[in-house]
N, C-alpha and C. Protein backbone atom coordinates (compact mmCIF):
# COMPACT_ATOMS: atom_id res chain seq x y z
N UNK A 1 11.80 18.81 -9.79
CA UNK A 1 10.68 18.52 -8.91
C UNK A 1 9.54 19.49 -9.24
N UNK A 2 8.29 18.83 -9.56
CA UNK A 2 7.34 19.87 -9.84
C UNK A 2 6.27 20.92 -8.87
N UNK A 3 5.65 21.46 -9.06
CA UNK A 3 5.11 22.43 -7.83
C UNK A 3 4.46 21.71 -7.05
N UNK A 4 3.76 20.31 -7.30
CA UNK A 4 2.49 19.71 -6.70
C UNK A 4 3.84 18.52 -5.74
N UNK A 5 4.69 17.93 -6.33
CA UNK A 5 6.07 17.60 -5.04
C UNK A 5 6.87 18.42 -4.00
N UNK A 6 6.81 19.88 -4.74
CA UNK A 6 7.06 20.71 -3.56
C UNK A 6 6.09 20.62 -2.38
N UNK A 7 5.09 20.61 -2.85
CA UNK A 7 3.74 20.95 -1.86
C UNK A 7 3.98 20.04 -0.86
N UNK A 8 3.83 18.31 -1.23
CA UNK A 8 4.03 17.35 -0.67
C UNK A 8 4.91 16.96 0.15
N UNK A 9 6.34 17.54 -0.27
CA UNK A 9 7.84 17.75 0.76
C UNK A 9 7.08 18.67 1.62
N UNK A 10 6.49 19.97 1.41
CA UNK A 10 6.42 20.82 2.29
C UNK A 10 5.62 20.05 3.73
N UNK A 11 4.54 19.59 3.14
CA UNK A 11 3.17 19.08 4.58
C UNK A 11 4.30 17.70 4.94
N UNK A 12 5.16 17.44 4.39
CA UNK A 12 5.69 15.95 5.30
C UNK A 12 6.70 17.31 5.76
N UNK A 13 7.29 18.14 5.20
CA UNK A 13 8.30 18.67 6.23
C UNK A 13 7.74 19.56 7.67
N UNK A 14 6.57 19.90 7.09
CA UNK A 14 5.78 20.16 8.38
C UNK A 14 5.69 19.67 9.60
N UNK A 15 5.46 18.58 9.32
CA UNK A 15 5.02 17.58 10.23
C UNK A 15 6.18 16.76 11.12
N UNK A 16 7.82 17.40 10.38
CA UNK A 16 8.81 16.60 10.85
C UNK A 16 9.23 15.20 10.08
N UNK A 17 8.11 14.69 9.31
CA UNK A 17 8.94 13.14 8.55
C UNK A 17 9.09 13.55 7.49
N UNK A 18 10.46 12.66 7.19
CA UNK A 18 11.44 12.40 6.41
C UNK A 18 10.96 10.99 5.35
N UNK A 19 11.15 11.00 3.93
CA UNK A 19 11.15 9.76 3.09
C UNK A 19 12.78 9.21 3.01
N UNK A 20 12.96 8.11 3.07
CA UNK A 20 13.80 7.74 2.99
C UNK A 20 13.51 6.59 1.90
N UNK A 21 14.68 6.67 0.73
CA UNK A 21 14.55 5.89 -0.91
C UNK A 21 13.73 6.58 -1.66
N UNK A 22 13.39 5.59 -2.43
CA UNK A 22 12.65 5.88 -3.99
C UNK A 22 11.55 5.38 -4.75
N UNK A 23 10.83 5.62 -5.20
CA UNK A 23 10.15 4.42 -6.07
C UNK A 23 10.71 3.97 -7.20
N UNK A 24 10.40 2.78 -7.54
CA UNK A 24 11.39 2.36 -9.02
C UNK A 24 10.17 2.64 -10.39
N UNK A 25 11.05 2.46 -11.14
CA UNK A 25 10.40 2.71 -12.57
C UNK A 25 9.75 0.93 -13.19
N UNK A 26 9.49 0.70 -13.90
CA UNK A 26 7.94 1.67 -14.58
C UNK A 26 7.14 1.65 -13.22
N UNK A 27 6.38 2.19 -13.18
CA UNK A 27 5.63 2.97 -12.14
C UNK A 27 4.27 1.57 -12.18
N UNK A 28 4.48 0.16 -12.30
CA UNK A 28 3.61 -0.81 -11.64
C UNK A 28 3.83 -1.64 -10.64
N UNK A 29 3.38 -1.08 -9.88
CA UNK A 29 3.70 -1.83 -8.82
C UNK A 29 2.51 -1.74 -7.85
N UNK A 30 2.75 -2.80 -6.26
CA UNK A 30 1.71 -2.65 -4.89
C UNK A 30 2.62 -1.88 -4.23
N UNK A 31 2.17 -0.86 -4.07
CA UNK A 31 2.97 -0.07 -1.98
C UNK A 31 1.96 -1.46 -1.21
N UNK A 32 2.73 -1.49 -0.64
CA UNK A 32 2.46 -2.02 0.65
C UNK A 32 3.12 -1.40 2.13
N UNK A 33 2.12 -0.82 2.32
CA UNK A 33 2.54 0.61 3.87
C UNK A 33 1.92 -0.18 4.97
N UNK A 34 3.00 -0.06 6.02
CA UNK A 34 2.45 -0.91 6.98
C UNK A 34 3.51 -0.12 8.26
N UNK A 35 3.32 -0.54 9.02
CA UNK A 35 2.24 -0.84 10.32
C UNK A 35 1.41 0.00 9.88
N UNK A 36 -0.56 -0.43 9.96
CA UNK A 36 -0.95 0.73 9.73
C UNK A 36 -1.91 1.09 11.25
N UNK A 37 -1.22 1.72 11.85
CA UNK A 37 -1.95 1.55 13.32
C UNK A 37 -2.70 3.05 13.61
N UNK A 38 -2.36 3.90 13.11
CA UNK A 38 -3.04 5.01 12.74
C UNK A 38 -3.80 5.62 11.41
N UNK A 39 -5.06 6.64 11.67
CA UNK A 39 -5.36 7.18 10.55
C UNK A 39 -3.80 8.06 10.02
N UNK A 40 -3.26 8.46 10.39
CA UNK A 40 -1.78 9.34 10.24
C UNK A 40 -0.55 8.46 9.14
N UNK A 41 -0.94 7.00 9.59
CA UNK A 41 0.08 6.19 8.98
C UNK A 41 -0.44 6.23 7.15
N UNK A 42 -1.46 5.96 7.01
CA UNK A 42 -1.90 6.01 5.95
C UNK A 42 -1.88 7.45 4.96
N UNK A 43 -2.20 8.54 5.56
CA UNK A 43 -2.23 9.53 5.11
C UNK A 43 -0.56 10.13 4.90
N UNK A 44 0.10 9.61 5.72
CA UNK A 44 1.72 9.88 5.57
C UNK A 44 2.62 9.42 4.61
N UNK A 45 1.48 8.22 3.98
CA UNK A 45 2.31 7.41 3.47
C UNK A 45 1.97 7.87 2.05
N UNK A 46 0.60 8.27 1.62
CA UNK A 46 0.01 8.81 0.63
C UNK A 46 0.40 10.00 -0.01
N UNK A 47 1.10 10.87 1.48
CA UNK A 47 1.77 11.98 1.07
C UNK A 47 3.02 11.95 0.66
N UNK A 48 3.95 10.60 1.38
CA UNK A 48 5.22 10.45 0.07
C UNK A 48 5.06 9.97 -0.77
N UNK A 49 4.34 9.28 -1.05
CA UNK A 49 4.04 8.82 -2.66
C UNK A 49 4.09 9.58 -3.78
N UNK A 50 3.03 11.07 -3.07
CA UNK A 50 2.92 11.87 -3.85
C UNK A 50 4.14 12.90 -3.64
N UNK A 51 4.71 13.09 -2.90
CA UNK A 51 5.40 13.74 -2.76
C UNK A 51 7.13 13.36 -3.86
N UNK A 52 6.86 12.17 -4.48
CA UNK A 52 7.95 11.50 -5.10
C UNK A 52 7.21 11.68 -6.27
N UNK A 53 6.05 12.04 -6.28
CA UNK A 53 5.27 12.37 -7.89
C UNK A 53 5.01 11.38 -8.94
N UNK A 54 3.92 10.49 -8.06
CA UNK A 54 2.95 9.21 -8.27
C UNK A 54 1.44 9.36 -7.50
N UNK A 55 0.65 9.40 -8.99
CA UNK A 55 -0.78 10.00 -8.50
C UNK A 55 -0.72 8.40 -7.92
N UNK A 56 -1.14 7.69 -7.27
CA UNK A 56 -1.40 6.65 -6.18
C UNK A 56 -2.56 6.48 -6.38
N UNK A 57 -2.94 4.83 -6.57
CA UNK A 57 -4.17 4.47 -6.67
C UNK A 57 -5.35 3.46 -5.50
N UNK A 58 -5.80 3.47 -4.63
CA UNK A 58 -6.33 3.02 -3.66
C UNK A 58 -8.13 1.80 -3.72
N UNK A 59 -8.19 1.12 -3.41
CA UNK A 59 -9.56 0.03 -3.77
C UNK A 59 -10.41 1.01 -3.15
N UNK A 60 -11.32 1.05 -3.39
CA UNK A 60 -12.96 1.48 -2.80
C UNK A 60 -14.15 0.82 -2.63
N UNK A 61 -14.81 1.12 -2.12
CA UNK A 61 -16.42 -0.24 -2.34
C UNK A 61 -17.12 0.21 -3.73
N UNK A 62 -17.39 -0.48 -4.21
CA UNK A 62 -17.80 -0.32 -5.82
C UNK A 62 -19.56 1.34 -6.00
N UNK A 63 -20.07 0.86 -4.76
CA UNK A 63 -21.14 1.58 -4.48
C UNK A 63 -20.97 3.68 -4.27
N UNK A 64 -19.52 3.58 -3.72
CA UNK A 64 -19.11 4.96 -4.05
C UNK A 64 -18.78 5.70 -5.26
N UNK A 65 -18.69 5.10 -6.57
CA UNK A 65 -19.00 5.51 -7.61
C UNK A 65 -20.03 5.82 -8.28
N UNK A 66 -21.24 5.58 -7.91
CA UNK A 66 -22.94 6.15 -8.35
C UNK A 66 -22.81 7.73 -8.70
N UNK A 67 -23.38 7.83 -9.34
CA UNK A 67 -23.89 9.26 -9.89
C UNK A 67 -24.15 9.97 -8.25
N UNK A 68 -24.02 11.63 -7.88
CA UNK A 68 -23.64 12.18 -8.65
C UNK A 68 -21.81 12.25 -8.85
N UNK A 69 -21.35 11.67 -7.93
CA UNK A 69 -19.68 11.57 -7.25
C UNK A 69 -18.59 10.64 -8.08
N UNK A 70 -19.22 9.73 -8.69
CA UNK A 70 -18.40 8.41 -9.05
C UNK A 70 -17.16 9.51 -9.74
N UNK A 71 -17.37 10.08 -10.31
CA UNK A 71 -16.28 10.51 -11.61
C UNK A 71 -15.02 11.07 -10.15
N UNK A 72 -15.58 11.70 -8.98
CA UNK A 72 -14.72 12.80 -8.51
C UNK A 72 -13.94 12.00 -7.82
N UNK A 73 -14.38 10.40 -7.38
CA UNK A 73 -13.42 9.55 -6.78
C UNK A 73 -12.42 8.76 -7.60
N UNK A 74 -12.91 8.61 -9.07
CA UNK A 74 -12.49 8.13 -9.96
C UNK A 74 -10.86 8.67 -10.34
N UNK A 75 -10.96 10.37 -9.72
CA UNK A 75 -10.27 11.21 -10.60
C UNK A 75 -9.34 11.46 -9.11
N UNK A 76 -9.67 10.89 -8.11
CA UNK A 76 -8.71 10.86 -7.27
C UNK A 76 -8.08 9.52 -7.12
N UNK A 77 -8.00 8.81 -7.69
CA UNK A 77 -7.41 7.55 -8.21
C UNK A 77 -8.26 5.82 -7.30
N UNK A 78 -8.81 6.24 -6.80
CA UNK A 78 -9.64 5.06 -6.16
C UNK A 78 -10.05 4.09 -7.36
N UNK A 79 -10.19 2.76 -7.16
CA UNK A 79 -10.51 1.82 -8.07
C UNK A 79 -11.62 1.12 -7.79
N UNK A 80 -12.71 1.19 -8.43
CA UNK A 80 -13.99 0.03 -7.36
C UNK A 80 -13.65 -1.19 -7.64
N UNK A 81 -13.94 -1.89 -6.98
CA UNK A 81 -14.24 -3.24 -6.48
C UNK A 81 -15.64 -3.61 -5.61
N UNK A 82 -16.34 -5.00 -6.31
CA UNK A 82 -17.30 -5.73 -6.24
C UNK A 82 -17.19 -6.17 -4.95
N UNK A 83 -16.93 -5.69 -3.87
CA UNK A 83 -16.80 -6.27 -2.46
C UNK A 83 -18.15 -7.72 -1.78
N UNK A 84 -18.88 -7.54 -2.87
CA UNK A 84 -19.65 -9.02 -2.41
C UNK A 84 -19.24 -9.80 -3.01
N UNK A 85 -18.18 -9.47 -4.36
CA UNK A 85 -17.42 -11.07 -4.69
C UNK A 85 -16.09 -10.76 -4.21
N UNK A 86 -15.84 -11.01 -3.00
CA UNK A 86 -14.30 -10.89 -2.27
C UNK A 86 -13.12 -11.70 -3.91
N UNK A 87 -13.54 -12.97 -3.69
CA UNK A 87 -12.53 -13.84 -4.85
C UNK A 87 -12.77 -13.05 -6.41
N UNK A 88 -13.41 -11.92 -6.14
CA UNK A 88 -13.35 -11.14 -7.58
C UNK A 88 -12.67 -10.31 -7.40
N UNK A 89 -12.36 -9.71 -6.93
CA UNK A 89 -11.47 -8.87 -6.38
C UNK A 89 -10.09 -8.59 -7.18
N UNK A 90 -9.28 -9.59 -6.69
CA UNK A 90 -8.19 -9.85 -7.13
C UNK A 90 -8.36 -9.57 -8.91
N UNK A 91 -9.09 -10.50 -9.49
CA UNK A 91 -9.15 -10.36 -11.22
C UNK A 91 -9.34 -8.90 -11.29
N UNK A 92 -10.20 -8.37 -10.32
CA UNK A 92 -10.26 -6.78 -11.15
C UNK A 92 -9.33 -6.39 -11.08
N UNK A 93 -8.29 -6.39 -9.98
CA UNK A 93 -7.63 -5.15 -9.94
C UNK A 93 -6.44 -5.51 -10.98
N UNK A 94 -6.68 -6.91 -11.01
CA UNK A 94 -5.32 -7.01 -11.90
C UNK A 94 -5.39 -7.21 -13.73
N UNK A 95 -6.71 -6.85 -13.94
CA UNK A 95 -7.76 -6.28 -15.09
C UNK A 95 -6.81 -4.72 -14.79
N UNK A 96 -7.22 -3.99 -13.56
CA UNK A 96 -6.85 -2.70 -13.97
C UNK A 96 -5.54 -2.28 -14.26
N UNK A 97 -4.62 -3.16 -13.57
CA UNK A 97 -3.29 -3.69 -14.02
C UNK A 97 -3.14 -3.77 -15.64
N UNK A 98 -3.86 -4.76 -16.04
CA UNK A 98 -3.69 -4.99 -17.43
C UNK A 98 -3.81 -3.72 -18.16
N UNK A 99 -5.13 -2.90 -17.99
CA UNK A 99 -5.65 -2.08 -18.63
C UNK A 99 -4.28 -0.43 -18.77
N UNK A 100 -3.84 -0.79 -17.91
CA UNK A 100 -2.68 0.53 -18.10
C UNK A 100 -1.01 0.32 -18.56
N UNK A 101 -0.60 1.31 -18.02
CA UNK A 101 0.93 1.46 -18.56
C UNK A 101 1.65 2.06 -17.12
N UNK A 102 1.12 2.81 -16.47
CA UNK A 102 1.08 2.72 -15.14
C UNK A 102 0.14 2.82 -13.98
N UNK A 103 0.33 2.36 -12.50
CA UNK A 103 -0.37 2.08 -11.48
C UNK A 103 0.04 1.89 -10.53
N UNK A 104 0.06 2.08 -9.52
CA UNK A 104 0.85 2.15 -8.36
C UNK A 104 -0.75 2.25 -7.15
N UNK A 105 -0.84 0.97 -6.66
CA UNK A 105 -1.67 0.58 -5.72
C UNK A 105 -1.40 0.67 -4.44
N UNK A 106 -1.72 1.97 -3.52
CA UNK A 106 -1.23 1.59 -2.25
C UNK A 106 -1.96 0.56 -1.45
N UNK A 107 -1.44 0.02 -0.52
CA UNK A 107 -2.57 -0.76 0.45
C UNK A 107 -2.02 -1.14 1.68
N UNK A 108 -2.95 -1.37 2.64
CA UNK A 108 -2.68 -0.91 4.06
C UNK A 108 -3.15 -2.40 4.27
N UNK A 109 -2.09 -3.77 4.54
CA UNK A 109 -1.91 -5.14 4.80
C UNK A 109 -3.20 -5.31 6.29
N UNK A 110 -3.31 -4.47 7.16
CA UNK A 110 -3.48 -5.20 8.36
C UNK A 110 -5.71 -5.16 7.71
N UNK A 111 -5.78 -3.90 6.83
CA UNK A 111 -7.29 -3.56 6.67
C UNK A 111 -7.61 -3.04 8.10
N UNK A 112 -7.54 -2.60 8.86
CA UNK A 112 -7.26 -2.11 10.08
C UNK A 112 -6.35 -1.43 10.81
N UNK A 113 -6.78 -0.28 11.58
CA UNK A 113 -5.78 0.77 12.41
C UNK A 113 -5.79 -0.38 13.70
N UNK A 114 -6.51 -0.92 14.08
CA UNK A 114 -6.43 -1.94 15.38
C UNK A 114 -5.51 -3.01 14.85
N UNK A 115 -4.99 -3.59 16.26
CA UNK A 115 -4.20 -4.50 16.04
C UNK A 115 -4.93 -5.73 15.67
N UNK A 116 -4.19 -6.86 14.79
CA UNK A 116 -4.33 -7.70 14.47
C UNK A 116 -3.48 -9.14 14.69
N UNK A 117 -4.04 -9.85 14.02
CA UNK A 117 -2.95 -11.12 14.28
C UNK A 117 -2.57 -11.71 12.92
N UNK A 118 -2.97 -10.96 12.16
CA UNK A 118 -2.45 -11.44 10.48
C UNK A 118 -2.80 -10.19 9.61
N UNK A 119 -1.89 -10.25 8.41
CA UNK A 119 -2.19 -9.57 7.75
C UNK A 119 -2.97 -9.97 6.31
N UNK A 120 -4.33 -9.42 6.12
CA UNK A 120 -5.10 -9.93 5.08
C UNK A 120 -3.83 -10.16 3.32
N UNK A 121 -4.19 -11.05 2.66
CA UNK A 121 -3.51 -11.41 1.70
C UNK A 121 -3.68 -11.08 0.24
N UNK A 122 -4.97 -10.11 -0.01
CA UNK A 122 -5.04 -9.19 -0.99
C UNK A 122 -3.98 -9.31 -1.88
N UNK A 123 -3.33 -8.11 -1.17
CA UNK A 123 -1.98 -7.51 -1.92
C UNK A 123 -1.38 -8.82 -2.73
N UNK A 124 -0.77 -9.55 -1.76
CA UNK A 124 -0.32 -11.01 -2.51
C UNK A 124 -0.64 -11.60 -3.36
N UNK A 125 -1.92 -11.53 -3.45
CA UNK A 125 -2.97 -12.29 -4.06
C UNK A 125 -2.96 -11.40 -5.72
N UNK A 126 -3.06 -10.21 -5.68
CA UNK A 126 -2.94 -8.99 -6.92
C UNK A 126 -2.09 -9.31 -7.42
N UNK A 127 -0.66 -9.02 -6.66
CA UNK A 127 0.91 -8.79 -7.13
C UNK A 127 0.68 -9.78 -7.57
N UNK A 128 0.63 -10.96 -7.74
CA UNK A 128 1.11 -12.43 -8.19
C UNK A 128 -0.27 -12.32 -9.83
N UNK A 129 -1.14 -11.99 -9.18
CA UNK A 129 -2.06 -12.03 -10.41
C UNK A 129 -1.42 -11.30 -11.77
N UNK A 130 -1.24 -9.95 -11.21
CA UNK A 130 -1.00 -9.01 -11.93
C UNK A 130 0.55 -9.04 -12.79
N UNK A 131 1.02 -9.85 -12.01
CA UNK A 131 2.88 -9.92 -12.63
C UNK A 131 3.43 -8.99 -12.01
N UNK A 132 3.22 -7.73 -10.69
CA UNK A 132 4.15 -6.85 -10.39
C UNK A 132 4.52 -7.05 -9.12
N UNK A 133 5.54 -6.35 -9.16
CA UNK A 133 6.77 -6.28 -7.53
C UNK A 133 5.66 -6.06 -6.39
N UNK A 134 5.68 -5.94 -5.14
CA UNK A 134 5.37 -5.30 -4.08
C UNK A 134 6.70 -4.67 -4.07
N UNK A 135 6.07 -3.18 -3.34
CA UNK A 135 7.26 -2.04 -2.91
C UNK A 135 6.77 -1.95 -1.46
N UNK A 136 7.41 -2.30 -0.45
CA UNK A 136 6.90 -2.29 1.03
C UNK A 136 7.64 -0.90 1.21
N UNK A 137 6.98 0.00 2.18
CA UNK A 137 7.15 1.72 2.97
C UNK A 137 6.40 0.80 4.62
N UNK A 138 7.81 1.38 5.18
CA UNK A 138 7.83 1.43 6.15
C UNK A 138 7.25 2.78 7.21
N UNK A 139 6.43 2.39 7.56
CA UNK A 139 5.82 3.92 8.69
C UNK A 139 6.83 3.74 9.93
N UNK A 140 8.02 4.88 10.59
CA UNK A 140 8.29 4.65 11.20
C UNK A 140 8.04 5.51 12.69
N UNK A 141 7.38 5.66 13.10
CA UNK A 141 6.70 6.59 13.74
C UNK A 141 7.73 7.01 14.96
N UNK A 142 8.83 6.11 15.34
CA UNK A 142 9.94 6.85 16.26
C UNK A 142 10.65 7.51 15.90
N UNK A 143 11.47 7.48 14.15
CA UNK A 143 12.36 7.58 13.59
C UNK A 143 11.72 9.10 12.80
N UNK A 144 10.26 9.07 12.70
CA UNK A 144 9.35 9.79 11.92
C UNK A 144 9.83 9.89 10.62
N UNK A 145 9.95 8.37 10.24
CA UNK A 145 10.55 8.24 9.11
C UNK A 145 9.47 6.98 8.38
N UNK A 146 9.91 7.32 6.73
CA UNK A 146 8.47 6.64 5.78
C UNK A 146 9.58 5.99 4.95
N UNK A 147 9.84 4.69 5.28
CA UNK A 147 11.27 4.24 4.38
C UNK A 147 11.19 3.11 3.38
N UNK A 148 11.34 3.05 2.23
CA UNK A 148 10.70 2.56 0.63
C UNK A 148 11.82 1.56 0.43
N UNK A 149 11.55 0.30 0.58
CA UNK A 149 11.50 -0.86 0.03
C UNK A 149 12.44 -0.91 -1.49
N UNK A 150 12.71 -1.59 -1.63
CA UNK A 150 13.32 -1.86 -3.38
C UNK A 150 12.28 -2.95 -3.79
N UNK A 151 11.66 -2.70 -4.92
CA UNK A 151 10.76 -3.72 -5.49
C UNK A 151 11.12 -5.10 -5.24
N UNK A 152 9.34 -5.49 -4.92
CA UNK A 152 9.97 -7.43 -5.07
C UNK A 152 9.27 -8.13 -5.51
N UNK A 153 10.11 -9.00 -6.17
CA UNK A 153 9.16 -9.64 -6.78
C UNK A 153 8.74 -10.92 -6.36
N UNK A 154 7.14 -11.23 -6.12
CA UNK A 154 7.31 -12.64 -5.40
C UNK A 154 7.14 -13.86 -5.94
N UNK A 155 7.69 -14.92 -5.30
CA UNK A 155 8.05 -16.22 -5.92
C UNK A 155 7.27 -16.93 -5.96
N UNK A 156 5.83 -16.80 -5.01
CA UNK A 156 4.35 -17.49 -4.88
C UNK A 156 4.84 -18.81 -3.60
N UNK A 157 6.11 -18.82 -3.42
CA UNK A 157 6.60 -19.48 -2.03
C UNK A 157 6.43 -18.53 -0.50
N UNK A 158 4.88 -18.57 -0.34
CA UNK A 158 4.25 -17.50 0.78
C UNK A 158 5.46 -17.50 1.97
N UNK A 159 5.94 -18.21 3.02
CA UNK A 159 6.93 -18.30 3.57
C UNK A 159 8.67 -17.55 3.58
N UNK A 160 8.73 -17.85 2.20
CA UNK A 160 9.64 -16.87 1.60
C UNK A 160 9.57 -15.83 1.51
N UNK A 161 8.68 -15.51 1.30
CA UNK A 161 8.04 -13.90 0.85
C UNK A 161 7.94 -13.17 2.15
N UNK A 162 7.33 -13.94 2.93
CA UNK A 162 7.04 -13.12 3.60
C UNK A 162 8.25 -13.01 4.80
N UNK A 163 8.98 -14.09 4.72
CA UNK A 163 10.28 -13.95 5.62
C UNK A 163 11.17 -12.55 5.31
N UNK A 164 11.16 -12.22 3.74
CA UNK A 164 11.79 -10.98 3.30
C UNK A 164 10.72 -9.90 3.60
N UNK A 165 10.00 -9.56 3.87
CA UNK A 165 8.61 -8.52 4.48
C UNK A 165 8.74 -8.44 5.91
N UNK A 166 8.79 -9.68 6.51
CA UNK A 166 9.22 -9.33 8.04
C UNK A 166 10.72 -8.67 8.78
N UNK A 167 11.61 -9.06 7.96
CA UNK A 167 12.73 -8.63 7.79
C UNK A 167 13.05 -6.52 7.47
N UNK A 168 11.94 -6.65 6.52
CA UNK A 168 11.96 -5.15 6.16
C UNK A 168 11.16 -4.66 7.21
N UNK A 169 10.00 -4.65 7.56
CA UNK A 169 9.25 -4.19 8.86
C UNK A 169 9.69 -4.17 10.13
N UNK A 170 10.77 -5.18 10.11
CA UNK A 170 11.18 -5.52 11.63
C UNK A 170 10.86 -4.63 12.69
N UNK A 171 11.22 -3.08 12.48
CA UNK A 171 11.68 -2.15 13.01
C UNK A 171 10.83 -0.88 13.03
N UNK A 172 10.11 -0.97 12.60
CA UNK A 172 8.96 -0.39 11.84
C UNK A 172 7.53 -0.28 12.88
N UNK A 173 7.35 0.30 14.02
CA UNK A 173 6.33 0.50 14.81
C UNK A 173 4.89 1.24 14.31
N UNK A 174 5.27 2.39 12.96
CA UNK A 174 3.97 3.28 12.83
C UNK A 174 3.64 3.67 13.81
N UNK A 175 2.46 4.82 14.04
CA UNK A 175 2.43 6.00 14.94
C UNK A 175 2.09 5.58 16.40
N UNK A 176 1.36 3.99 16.32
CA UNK A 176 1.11 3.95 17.62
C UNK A 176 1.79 2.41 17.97
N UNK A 177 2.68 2.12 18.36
CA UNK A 177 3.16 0.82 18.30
C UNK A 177 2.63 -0.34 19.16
N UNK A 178 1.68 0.41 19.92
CA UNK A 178 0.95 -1.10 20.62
C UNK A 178 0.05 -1.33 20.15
N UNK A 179 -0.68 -0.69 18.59
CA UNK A 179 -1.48 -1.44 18.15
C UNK A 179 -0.68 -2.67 16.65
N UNK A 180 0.67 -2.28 16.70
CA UNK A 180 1.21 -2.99 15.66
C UNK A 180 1.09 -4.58 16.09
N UNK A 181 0.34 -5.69 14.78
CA UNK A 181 0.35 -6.99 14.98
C UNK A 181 1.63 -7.24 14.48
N UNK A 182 1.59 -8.71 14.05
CA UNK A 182 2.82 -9.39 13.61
C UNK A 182 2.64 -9.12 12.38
N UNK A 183 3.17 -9.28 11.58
CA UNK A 183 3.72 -9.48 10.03
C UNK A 183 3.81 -11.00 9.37
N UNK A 184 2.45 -11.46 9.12
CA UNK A 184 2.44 -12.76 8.76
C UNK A 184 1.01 -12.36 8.01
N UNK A 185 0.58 -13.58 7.06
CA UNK A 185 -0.66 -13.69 6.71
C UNK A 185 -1.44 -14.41 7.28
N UNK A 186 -2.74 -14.33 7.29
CA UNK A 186 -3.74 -14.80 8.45
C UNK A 186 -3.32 -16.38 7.62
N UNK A 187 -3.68 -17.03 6.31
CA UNK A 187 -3.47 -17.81 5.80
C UNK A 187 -2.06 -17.94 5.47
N UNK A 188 -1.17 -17.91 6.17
CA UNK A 188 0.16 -18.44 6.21
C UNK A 188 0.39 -19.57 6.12
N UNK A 189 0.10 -19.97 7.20
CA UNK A 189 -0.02 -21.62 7.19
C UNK A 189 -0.46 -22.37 6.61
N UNK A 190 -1.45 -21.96 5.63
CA UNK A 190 -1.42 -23.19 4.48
C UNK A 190 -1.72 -22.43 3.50
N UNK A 191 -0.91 -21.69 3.32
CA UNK A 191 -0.60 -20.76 1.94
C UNK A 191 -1.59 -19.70 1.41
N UNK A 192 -1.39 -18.94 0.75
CA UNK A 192 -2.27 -18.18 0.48
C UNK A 192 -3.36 -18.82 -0.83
C-alpha cells in the first residue's frame, strides 16, 4: 500500500467508515456511487477510490478549463464536457474511454444531493458506449460503510440492469436517507 493509500485509509478511518470489497482490474470502468444525498456521500466515496489507489476521474462543464486553471483541473482528473450538446456527451466521454488504457469515472446517478424520482441515465448511456462494466459503491451512511459492487456488465436490456442495481442499493440509505429517491431511470419506461 503506498503512502498516498495510507493517507486515504487514514481520513476514512477518521471519520469512522469502513470500504468494504475491491475494485477490479483493468482499471476501466463507471463507479456508480449512490445514494448521493449528501455533499459527504460523494466526497466519501472519492476517498475510497483513492484510498484503494485509483486517481478517479469526474465530468466537469467544459468552461472550467480556460486559461489560467484548465491544466490544474485537468491534473485532478476532471474531464470536460460540451454541456450545451447534452447527446454529445456520451461520445466524449467514451472518446476518453477510447483514448486510454485506464479510467475509472466516478458518477453520482441522482445529479443531485436532493431527492429525486429517477436517476439521470448518463452513466448507462457511457458504459454501453464505451464497452465497460459499471462498478456500483454503495454509501451506507447507517452501517458507515462504502461497499463496492463486482463489475457489470450491461446487456442494454434497461429493466434488467437495472433490476440488478436496485438489488445492490436496496439497503443503501447514504448520509441522509430521507433525501434518498428510488433507483430507477427517469427514462425507464421506454428505455434509455
Amino acid at each position: 500500500m503506498s503512502i498516498r493509500q495510507r493517507v486515504w485509509h487514514g481520513v476514512l478511518h477518521l471519520f469512522n467508515w469502513r470500504v468494504n470489497g475491491t475494485l477490479p482490474e483493468p482499471r476501466r470502468f463507471v463507479v456508480v456511487a449512490a445514494p448521493h444525498t449528501s455533499n459527504w456521500d460523494f466526497l466519501l466515496a472519492m476517498a475510497a477510490v483513492r484510498a484503494l489507489g485509483i486517481r478517479p476521474s469526474i465530468l466537469a462543464k467544459q468552461s472550467l478549463f480556460r486559461s489560467p486553471f484548465g491544466w490544474v483541473f485537468r491534473r485532478l482528473g476532471l474531464i470536460p464536457v460540451d454541456r450545451s450538446r447534452p447527446s454529445g456527451v456520451v461520445g466524449q466521454v467514451a472518446a476518453a474511454f477510447a483514448a486510454t488504457e485506464s479510467l475509472v469515472l466516478v458518477v453520482t446517478p441522482e445529479g443531485t444531493r436532493s431527492r429525486t424520482e429517477g436517476w439521470r441515465s448518463g452513466f448507462y448511456r457511457i458504459a454501453l458506449a464505451a464497452g465497460v462494466p459499471i462498478v456500483p459503491v454503495a454509501v451506507d451512511g447507517d452501517r458507515r460503510e462504502l461497499r463496492i459492487g463486482g463489475p457489470m456488465w450491461l446487456t442494454g436490456e434497461v429493466t434488467a440492469d437495472m433490476d440488478r442495481l436496485r438489488r445492490f442499493f436496496a439497503s443503501a440509505g447514504g448520509m441522509r436517507p430521507d433525501r434518498r429517491g428510488p433507483v430507477r431511470l427517469t427514462e425507464e419506461e421506454g428505455g434509455v
